[in-house]
C-alpha atoms as a PDB file:
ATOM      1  CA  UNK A   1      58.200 135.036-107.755  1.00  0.00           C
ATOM      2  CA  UNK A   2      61.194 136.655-109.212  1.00  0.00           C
ATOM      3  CA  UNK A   3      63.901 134.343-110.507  1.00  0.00           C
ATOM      4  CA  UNK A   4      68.073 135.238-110.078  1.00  0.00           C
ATOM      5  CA  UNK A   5      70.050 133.194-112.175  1.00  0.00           C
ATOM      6  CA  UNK A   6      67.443 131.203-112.997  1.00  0.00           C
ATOM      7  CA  UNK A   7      66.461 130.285-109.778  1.00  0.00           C
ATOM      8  CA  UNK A   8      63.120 130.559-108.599  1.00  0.00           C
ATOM      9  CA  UNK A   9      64.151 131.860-105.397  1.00  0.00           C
ATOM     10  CA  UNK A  10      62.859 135.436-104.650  1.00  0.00           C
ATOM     11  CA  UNK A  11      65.417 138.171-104.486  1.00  0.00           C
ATOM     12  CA  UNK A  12      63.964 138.991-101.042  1.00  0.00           C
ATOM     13  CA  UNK A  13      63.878 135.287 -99.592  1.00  0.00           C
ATOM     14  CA  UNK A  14      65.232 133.951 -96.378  1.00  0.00           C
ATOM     15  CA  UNK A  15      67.833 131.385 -98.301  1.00  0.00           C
ATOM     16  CA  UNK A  16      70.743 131.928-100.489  1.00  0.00           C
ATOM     17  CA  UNK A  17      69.089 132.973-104.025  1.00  0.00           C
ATOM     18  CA  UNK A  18      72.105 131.517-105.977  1.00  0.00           C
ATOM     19  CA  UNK A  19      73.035 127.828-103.677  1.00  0.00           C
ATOM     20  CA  UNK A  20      70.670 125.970-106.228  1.00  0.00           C
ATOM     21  CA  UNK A  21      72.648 127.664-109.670  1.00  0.00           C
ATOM     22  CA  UNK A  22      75.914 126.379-107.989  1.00  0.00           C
ATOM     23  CA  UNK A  23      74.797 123.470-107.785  1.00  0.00           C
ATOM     24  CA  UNK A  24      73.531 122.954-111.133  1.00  0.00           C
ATOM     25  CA  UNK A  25      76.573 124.736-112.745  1.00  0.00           C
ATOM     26  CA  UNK A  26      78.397 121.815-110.792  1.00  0.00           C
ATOM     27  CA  UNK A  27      77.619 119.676-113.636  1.00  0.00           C
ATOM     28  CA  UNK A  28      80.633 119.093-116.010  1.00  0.00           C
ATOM     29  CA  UNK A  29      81.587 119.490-119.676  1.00  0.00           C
ATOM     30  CA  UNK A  30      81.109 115.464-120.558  1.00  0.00           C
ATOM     31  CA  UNK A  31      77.802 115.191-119.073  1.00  0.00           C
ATOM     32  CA  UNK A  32      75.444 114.374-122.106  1.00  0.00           C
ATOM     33  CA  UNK A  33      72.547 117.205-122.932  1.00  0.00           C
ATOM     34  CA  UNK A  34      69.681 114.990-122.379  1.00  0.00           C
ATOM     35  CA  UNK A  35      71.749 114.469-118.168  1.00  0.00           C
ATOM     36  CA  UNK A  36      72.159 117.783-117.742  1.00  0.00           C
ATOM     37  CA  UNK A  37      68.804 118.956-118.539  1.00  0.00           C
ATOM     38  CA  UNK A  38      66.653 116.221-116.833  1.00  0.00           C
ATOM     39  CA  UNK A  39      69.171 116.326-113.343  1.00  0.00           C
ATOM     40  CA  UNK A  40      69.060 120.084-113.762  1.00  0.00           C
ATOM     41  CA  UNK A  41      65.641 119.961-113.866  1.00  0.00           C
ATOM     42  CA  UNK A  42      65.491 117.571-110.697  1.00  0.00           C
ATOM     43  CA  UNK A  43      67.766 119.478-108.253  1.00  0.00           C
ATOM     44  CA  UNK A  44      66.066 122.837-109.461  1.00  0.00           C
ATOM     45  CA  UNK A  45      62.704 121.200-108.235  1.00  0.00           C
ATOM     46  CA  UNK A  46      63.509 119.622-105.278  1.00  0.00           C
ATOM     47  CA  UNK A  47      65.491 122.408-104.058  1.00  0.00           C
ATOM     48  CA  UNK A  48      62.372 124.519-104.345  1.00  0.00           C
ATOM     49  CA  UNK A  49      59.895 122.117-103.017  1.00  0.00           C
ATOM     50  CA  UNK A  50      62.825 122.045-100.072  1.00  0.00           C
ATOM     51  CA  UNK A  51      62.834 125.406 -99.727  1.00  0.00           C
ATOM     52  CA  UNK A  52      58.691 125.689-100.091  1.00  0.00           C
ATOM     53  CA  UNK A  53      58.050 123.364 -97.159  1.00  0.00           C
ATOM     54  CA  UNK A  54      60.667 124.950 -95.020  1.00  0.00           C
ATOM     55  CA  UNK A  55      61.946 121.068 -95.186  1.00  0.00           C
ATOM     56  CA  UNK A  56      63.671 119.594 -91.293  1.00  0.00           C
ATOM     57  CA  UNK A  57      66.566 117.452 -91.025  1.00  0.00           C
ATOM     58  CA  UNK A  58      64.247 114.890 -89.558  1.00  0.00           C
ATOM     59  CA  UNK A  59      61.785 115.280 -92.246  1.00  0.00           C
ATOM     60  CA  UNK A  60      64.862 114.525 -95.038  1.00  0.00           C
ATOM     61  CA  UNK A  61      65.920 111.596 -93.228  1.00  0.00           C
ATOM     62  CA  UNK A  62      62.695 110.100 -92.989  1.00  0.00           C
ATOM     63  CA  UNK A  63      62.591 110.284 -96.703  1.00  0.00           C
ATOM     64  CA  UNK A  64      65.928 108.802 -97.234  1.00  0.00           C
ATOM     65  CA  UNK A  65      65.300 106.137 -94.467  1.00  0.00           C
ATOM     66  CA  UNK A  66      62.077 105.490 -96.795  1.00  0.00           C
ATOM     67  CA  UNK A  67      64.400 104.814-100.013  1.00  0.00           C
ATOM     68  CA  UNK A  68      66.869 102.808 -98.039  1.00  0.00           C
ATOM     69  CA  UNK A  69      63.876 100.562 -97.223  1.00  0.00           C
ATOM     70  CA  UNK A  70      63.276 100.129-100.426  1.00  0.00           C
ATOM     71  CA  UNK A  71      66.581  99.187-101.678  1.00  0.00           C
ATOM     72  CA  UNK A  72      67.143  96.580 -99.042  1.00  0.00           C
ATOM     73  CA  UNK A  73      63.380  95.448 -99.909  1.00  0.00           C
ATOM     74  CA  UNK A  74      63.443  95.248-103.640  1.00  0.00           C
ATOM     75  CA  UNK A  75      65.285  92.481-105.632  1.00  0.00           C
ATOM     76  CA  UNK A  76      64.789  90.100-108.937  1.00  0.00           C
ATOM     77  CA  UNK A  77      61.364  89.200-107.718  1.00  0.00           C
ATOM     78  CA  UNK A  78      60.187  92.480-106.050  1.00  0.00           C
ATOM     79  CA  UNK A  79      60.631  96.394-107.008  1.00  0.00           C
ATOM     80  CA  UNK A  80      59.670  98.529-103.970  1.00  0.00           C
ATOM     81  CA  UNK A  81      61.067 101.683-105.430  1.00  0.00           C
ATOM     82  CA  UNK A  82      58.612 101.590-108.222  1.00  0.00           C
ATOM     83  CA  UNK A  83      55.822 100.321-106.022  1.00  0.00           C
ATOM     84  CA  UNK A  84      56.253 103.834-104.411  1.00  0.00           C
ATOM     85  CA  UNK A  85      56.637 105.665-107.559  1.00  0.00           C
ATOM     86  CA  UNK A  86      53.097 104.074-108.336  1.00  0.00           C
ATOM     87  CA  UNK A  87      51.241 105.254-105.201  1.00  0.00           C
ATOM     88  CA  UNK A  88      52.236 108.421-105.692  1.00  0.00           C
ATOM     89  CA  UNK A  89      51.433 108.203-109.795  1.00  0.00           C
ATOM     90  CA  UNK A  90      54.805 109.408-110.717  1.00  0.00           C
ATOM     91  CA  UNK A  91      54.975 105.670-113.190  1.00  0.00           C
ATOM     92  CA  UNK A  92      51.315 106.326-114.495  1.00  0.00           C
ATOM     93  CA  UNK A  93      52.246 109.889-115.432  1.00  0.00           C
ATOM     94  CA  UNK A  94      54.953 108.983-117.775  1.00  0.00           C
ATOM     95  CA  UNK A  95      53.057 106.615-118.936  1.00  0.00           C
ATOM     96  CA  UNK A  96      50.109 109.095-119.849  1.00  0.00           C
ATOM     97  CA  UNK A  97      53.347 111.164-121.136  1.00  0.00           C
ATOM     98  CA  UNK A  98      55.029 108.249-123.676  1.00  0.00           C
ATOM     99  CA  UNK A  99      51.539 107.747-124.771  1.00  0.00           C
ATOM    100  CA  UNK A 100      50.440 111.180-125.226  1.00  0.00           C
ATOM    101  CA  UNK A 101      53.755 111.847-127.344  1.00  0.00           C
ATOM    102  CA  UNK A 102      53.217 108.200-129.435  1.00  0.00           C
ATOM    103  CA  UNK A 103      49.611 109.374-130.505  1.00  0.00           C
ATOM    104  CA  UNK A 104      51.114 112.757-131.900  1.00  0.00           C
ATOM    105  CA  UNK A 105      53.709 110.779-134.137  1.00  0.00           C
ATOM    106  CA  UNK A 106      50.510 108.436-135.449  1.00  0.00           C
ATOM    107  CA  UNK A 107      52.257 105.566-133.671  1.00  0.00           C
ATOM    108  CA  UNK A 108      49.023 104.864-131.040  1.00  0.00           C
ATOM    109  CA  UNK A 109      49.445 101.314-130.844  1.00  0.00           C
ATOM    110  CA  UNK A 110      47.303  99.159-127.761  1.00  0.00           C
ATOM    111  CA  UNK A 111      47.191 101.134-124.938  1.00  0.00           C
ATOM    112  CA  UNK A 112      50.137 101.609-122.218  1.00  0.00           C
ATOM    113  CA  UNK A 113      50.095 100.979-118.684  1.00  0.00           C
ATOM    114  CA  UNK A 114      52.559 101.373-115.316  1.00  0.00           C
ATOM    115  CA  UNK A 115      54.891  97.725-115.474  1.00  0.00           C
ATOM    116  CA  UNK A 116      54.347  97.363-111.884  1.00  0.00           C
ATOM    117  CA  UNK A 117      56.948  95.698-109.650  1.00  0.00           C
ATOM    118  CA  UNK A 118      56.327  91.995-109.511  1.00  0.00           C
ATOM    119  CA  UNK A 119      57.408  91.393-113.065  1.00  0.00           C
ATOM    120  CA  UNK A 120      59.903  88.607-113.505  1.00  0.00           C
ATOM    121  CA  UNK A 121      62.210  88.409-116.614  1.00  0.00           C
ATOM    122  CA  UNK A 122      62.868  84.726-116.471  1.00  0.00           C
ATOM    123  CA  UNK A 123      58.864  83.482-116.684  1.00  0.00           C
ATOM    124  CA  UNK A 124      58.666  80.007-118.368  1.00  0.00           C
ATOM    125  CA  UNK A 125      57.786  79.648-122.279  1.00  0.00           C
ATOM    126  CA  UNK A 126      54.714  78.239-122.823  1.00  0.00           C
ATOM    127  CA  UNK A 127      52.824  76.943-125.741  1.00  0.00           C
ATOM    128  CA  UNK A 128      49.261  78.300-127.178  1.00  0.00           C
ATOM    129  CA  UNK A 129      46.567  76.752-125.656  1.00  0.00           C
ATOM    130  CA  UNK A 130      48.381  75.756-122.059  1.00  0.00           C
ATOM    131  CA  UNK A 131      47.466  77.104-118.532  1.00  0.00           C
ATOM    132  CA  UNK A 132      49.603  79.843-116.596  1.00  0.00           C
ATOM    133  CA  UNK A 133      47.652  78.068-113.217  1.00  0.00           C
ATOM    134  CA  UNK A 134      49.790  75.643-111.545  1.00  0.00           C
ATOM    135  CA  UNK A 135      47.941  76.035-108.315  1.00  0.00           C
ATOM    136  CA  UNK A 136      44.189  75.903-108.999  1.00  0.00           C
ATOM    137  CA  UNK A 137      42.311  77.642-106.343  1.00  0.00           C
ATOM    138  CA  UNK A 138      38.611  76.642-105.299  1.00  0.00           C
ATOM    139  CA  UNK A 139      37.224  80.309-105.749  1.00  0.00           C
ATOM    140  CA  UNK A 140      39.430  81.056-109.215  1.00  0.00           C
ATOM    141  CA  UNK A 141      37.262  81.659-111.910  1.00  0.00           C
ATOM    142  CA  UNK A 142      39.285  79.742-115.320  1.00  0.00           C
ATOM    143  CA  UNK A 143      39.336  82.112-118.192  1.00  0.00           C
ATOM    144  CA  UNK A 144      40.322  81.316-122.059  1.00  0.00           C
ATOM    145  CA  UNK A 145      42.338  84.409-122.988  1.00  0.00           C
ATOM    146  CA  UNK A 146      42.730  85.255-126.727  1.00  0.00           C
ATOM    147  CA  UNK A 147      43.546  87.304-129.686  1.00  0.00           C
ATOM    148  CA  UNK A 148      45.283  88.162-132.608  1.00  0.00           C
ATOM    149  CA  UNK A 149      48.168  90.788-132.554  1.00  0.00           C
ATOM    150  CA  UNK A 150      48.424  93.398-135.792  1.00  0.00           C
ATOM    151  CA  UNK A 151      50.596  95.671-137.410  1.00  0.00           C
ATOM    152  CA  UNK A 152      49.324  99.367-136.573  1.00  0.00           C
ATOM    153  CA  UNK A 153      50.504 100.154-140.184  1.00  0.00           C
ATOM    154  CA  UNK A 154      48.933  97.396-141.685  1.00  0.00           C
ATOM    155  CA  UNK A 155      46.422  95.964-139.986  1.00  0.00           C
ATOM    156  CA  UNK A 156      48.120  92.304-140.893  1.00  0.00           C
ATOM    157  CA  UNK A 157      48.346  89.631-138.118  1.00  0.00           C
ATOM    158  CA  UNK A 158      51.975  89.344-136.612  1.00  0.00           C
ATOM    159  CA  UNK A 159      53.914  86.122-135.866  1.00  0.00           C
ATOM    160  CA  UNK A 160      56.249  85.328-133.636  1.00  0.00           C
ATOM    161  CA  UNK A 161      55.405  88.260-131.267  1.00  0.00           C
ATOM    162  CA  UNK A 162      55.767  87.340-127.514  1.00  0.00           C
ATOM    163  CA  UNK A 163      53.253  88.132-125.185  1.00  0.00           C
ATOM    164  CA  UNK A 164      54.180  87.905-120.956  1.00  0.00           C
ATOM    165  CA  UNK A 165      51.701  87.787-118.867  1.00  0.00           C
ATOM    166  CA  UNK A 166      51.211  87.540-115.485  1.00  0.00           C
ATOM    167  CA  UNK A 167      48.660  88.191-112.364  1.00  0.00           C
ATOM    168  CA  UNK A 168      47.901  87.751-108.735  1.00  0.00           C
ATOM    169  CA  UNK A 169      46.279  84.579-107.338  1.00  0.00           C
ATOM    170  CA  UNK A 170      42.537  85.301-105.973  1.00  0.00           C
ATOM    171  CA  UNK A 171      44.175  85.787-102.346  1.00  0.00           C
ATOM    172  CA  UNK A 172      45.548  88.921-103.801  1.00  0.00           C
ATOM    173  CA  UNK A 173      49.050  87.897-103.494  1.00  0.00           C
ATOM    174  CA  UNK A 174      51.756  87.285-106.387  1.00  0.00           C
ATOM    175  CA  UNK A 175      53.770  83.967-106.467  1.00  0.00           C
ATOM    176  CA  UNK A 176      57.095  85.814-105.154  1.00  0.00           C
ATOM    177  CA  UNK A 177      54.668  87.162-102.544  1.00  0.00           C
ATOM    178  CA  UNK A 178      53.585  83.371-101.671  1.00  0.00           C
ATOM    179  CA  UNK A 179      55.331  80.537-100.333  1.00  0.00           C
ATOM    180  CA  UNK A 180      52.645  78.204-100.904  1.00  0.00           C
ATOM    181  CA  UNK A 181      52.629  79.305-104.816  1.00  0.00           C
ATOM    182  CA  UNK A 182      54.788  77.197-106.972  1.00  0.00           C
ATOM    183  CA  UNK A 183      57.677  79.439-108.944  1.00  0.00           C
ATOM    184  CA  UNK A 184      56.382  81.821-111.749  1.00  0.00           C
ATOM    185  CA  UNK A 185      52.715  80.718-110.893  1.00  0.00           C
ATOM    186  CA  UNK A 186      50.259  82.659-113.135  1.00  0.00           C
ATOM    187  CA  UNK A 187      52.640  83.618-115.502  1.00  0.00           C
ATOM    188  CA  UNK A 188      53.905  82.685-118.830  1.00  0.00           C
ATOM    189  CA  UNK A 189      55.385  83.748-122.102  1.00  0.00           C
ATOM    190  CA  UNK A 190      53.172  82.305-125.181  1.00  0.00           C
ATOM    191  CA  UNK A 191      54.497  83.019-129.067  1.00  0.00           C
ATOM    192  CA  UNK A 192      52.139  84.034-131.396  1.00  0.00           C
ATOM    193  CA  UNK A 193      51.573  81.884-134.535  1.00  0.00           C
ATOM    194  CA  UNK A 194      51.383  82.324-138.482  1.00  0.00           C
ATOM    195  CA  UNK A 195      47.831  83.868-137.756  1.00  0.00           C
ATOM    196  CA  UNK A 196      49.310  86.323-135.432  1.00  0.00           C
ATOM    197  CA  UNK A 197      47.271  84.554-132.849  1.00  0.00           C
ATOM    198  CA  UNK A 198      48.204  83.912-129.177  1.00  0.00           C
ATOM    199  CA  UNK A 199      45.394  81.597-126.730  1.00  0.00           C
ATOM    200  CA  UNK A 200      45.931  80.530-122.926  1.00  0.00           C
ATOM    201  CA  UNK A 201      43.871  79.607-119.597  1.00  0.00           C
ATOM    202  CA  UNK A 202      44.448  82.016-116.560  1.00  0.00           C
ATOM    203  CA  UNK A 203      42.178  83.526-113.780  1.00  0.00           C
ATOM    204  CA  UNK A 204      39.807  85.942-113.464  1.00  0.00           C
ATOM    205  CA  UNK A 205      41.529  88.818-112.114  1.00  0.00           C
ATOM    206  CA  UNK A 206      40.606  90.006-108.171  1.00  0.00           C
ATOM    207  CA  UNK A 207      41.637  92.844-106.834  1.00  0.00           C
ATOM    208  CA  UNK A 208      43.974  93.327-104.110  1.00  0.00           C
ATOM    209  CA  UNK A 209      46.069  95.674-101.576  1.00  0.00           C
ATOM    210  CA  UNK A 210      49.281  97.268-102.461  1.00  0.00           C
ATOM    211  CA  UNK A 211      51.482  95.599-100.036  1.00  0.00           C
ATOM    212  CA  UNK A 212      51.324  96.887 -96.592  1.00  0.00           C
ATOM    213  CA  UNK A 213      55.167  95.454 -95.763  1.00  0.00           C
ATOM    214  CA  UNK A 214      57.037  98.279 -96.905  1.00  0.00           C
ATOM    215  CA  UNK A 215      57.362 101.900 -97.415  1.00  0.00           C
ATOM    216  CA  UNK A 216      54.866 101.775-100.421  1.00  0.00           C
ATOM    217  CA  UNK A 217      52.067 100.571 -97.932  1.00  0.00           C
ATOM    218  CA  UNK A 218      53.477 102.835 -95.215  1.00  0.00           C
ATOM    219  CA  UNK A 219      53.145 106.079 -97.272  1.00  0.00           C
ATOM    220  CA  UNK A 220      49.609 104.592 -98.258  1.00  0.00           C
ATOM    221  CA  UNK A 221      48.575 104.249 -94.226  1.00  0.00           C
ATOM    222  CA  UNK A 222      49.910 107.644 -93.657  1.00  0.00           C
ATOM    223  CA  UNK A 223      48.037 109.937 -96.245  1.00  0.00           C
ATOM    224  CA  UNK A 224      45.313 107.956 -95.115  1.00  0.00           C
ATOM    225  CA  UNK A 225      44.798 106.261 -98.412  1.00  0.00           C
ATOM    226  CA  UNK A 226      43.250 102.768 -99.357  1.00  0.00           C
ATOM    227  CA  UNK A 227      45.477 100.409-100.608  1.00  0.00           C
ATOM    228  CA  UNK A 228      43.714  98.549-103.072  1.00  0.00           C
ATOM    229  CA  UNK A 229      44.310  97.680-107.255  1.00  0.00           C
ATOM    230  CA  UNK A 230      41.338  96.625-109.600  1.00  0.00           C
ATOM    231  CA  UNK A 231      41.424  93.331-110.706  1.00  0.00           C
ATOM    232  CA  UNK A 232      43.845  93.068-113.551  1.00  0.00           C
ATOM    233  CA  UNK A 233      46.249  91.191-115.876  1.00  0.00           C
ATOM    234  CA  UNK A 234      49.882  92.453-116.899  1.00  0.00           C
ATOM    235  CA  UNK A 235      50.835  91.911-120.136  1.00  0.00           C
ATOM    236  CA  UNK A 236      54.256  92.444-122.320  1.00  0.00           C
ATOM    237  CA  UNK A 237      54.392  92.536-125.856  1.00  0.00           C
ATOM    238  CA  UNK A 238      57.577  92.202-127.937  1.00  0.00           C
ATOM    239  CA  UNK A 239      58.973  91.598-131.269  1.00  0.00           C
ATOM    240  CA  UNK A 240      61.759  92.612-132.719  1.00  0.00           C
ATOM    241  CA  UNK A 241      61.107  95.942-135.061  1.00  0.00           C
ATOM    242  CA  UNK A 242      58.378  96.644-133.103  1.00  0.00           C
ATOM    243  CA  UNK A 243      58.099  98.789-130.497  1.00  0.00           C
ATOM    244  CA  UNK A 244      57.042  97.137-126.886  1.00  0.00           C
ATOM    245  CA  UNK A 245      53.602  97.537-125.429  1.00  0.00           C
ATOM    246  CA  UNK A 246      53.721  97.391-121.368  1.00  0.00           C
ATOM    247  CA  UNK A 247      50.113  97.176-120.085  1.00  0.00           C
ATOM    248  CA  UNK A 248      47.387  95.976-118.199  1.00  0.00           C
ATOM    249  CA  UNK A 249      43.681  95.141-119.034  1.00  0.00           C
ATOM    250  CA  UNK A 250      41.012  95.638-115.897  1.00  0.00           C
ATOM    251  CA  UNK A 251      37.544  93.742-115.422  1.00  0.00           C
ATOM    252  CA  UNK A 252      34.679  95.842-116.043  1.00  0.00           C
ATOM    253  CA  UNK A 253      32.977  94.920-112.935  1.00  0.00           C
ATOM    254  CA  UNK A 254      35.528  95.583-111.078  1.00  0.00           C
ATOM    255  CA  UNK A 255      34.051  98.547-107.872  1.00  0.00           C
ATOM    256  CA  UNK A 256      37.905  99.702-107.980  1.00  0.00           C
ATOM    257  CA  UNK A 257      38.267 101.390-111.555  1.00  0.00           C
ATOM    258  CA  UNK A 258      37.312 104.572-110.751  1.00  0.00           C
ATOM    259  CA  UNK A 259      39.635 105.075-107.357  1.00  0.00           C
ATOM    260  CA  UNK A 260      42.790 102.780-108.635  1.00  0.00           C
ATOM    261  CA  UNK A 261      45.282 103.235-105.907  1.00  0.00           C
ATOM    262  CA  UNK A 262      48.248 103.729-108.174  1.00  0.00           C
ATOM    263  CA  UNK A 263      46.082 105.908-111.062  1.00  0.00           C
ATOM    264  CA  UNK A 264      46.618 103.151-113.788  1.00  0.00           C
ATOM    265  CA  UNK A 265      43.938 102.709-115.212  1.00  0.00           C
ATOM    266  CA  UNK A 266      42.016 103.877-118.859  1.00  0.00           C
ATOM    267  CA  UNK A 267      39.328 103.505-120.656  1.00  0.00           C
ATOM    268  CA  UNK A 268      40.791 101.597-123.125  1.00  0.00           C
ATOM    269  CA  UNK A 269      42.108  98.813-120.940  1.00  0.00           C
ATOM    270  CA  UNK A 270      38.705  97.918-119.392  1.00  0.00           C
ATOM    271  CA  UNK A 271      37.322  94.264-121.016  1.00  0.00           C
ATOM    272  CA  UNK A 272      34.638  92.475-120.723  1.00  0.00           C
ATOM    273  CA  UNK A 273      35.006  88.509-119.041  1.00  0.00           C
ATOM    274  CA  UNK A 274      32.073  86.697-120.818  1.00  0.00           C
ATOM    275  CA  UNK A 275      30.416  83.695-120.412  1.00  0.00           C
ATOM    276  CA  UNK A 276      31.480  80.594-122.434  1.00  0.00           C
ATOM    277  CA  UNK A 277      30.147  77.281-123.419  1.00  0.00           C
ATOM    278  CA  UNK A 278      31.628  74.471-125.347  1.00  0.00           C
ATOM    279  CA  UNK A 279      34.896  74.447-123.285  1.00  0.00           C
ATOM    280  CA  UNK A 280      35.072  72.259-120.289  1.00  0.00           C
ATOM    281  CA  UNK A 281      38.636  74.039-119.165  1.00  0.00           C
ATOM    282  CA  UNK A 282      37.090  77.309-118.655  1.00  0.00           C
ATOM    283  CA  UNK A 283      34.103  78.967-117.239  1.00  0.00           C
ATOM    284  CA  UNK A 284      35.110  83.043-119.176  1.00  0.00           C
ATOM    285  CA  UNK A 285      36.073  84.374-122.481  1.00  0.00           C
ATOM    286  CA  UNK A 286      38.244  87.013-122.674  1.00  0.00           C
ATOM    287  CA  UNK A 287      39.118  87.733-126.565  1.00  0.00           C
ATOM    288  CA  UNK A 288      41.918  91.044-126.863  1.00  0.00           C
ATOM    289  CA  UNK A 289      42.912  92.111-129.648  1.00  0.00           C
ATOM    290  CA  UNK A 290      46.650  93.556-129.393  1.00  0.00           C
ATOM    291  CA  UNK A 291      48.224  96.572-131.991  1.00  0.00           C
ATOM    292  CA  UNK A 292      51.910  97.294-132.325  1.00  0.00           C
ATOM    293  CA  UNK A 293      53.734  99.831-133.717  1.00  0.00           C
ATOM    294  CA  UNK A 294      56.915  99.232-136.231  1.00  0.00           C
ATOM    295  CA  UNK A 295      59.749 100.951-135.445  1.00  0.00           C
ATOM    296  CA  UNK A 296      59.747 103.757-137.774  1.00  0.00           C
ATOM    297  CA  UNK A 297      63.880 102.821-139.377  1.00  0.00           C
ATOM    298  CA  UNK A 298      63.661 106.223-140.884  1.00  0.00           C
ATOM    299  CA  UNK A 299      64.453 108.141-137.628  1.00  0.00           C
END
């Protein structure tokens, strides 16, 4: 297709070949490089998928209806927006693209993953060695979950590195999800020690449906998708100098790794639960080793 003015609009289509070059010239003088570029970008590609699909009125509105949903839907607890960014693998593409563009720079530290939206910022501190399960459930399979984070450069232990966590129940639900959950339920924030070591008790991951209550689930039901996640555990890993690791880890057994409904998951991030003896809290092992990149103070 010929372009006019940078447009991708054909000289000989049915639409105004310049409307989308107006708008993008719109932009003014203060707008940083890095706006005007990415926004530029946007309205340049959503003008042509517009034009494309020959896109109704109604057909807009039902898309802006879906966003409003969101927004009224999403809060501290909750992110619908990015719960429909995930269905349609927009988050786990720039994830594959942050991590792509670490490995070239030699900075491949544990592997990324999509945040997800039921991530709280105020889960409690907790010590080594305690329990993220406040609600013990009869079918919940205990797990001792441990390892020792490292310096990518290095390969020394790091100390005082926090690691979040956090994970459904085995009814597939998330605390903020479930009244009958006590607050911040299966999640924590444990400190790693002088051995760069961090240890606590949670479940054995299940899997679970993407929530059918909003526009997430909606869009799901309409392209005629399943809903459902592999069994998995979030995790967050910060220190300062370091750069953060956002990811999840998924059970090997788990029949849902190969047709994730959000596209999240990697080879990488798939663990084995094992067996354990010796430790009347917990019936699984899970040992996982953590890498972080330093923040290169150069650049």
């Amino acid at each position: 297709m010929s372009s006019t003015n940078g447009n991708s609009v054909g000289a000989d289509s049915r639409f105004d070949p310049n409307f989308t070059q107006h708008v993008i010239d719109a932009t003014g003088p203060k707008a940083s490089p890095r706006m005007r570029k990415v926004i530029g970008s946007l309205i340049k590609h959503i003008h042509d998928f517009a034009r494309e699909n020959e896109l109704t009125v109604e057909e807009w509105m039902a898309g802006v209806n879906m966003m409003n949903w969101a927004g009224k839907m999403s809060d501290e607890k909750r992110n619908e927006g990015q719960l429909i960014c995930d269905v349609l693998g927009l988050e786990s593409l720039v994830d594959e693209i942050t991590f792509k563009l670490a490995s070239e720079t030699n900075d491949l530290a544990t592997a990324s993953a999509i945040l997800g939206p039921f991530w709280r910022h105020d889960a409690p501190e907790l010590a080594n060695e305690s329990t993220i399960i406040q609600n013990p459930v009869e079918d919940g399979e205990v797990t001792y979950m441990h390892g020792v984070v490292r310096d990518l450069k290095t390969n020394e232990p790091v100390s005082n590195v926090t690691v979040d966590v956090w994970q459904a129940s085995t009814n597939g639900l998330y605390e903020q999800q479930d009244k009958d959950q006590a607050d911040c339920n299966l999640r924590g924030k444990f400190t790693t020690d002088a051995n760069g070591r961090y240890a606590f008790y949670c479940l054995r991951p299940t899997p679970y449906p993407v929530p059918n209550d909003g526009p997430a689930g909606k869009l799901l039901e309409l392209l005629d998708r399943h809903p459902y996640r592999p069994a998995h555990i979030h995790l967050i890993v910060t220190k300062e100098g370091y750069k953060p690791v956002t990811t999840q880890i998924f059970d090997s057994k788990d029949k849902y790794l190969e047709n994730d409904s959000v596209f999240a998951v990697k080879d990488q991030l798939v663990v084995e639960f094992k067996p354990v003896k010796g430790n009347p809290k917990a019936t699984l092992d899970l040992e996982y080793p953590i890498v972080i990149a330093p923040v290169d103070k150069s650049t």
